[in-house]
C-alpha atoms as a PDB file:
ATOM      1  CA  UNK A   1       3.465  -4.825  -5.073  1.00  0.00           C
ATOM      2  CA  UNK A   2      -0.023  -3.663  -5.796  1.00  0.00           C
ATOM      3  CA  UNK A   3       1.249   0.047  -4.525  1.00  0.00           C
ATOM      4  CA  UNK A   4       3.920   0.296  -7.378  1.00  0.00           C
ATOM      5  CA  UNK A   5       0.843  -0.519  -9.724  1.00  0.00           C
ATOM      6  CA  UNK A   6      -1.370   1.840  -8.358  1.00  0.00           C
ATOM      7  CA  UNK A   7       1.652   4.156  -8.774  1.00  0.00           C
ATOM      8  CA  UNK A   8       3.134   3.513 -12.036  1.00  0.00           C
ATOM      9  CA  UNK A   9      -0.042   3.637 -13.820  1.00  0.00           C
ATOM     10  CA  UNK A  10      -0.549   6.746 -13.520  1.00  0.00           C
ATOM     11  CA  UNK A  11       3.282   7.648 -13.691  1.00  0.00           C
ATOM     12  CA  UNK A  12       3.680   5.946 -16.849  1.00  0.00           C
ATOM     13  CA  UNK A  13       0.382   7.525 -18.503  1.00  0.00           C
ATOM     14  CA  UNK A  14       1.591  10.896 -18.020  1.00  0.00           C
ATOM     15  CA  UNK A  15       4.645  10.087 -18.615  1.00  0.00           C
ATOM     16  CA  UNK A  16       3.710   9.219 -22.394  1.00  0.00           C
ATOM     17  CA  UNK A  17       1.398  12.164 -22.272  1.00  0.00           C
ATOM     18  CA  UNK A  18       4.539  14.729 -21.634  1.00  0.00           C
ATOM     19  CA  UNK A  19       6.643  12.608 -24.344  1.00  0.00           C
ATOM     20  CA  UNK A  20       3.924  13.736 -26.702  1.00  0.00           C
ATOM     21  CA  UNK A  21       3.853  17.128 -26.147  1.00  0.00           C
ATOM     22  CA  UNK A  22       7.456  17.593 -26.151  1.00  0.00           C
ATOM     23  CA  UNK A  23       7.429  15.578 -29.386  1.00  0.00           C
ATOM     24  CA  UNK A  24       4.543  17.774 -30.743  1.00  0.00           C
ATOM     25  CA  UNK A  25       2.560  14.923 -32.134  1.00  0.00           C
ATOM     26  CA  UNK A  26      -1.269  14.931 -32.354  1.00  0.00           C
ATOM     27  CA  UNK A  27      -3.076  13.433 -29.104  1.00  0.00           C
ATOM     28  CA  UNK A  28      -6.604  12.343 -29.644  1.00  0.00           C
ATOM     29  CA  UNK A  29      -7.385  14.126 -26.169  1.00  0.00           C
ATOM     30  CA  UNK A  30      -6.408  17.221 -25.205  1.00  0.00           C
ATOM     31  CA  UNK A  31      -5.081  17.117 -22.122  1.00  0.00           C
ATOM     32  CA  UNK A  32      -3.197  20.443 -19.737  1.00  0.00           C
ATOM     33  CA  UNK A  33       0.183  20.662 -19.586  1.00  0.00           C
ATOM     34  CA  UNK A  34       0.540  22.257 -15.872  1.00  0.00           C
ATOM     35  CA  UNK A  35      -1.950  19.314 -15.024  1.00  0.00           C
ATOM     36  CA  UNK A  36      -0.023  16.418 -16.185  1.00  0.00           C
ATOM     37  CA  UNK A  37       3.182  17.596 -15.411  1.00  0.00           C
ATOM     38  CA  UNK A  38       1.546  17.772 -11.749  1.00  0.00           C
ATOM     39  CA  UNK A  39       0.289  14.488 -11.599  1.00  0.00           C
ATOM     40  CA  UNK A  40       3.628  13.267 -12.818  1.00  0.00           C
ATOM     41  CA  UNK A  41       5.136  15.055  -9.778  1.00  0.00           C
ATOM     42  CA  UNK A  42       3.193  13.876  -7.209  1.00  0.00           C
ATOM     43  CA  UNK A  43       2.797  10.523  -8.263  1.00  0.00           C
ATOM     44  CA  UNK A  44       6.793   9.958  -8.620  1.00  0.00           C
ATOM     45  CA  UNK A  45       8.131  10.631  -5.146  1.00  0.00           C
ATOM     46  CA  UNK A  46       5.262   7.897  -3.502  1.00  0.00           C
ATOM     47  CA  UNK A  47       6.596   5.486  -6.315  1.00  0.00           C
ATOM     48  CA  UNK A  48       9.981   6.086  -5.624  1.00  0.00           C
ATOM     49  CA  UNK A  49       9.436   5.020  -2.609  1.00  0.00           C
ATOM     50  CA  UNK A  50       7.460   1.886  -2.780  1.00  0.00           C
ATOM     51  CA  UNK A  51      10.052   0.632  -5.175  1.00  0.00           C
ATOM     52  CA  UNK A  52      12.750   1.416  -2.819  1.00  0.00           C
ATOM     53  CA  UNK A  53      10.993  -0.940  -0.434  1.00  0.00           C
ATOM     54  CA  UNK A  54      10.118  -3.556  -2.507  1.00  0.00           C
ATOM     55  CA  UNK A  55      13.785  -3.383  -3.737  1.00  0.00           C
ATOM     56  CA  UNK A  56      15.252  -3.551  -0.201  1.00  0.00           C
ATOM     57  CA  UNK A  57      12.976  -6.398   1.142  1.00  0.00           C
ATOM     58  CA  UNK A  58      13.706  -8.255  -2.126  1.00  0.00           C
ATOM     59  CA  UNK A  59      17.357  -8.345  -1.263  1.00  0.00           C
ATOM     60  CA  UNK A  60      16.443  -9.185   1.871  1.00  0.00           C
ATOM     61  CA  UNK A  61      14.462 -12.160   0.960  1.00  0.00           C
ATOM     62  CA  UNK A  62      17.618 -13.241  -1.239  1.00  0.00           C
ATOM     63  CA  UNK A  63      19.972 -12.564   1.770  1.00  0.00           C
ATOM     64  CA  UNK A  64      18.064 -14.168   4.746  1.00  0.00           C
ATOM     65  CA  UNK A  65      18.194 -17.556   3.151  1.00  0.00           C
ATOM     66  CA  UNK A  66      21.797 -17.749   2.621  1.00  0.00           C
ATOM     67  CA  UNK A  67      22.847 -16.545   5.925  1.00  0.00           C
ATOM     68  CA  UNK A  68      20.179 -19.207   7.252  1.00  0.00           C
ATOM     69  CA  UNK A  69      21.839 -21.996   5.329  1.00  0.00           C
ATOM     70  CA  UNK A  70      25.718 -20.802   6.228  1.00  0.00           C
ATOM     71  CA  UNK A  71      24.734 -20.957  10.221  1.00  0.00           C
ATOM     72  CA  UNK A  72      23.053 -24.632   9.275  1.00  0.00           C
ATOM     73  CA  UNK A  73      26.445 -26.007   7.513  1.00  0.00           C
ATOM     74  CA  UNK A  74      28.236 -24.648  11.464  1.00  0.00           C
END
């Protein structure tokens, strides 16, 4: 859990940061484009991944239960 925070921080803040710029509003600080977009880049795949996990052992913790209970009514 803590590794899709440490993730999505960051992938969320420069996420709002691109918004901006595409948007052309005023930022208070000026930030690089080719910097952001980087961080953005970088920072997505490792998320991707740690919510992939989380997702799969999730439905695992769901699953593992049931079959435990279906083998107990046998």
């Amino acid at each position: 859990m803590w590794f899709s925070i440490v993730f999505g921080v960051p992938l969320a803040l420069s996420g709002v940061m691109i918004h901006k710029l595409m948007e052309g509003e005023f930022f208070l600080i000026p930030f690089d484009e080719s910097t952001v977009r980087f961080v953005h880049n970088k920072v997505s795949n490792p998320f991707a991944l740690t919510l992939a996990i989380m997702m799969v052992t999730g439905f695992l913790m769901w699953l593992v239960p049931k079959i435990m209970s279906a083998r107990a009514k046998r």
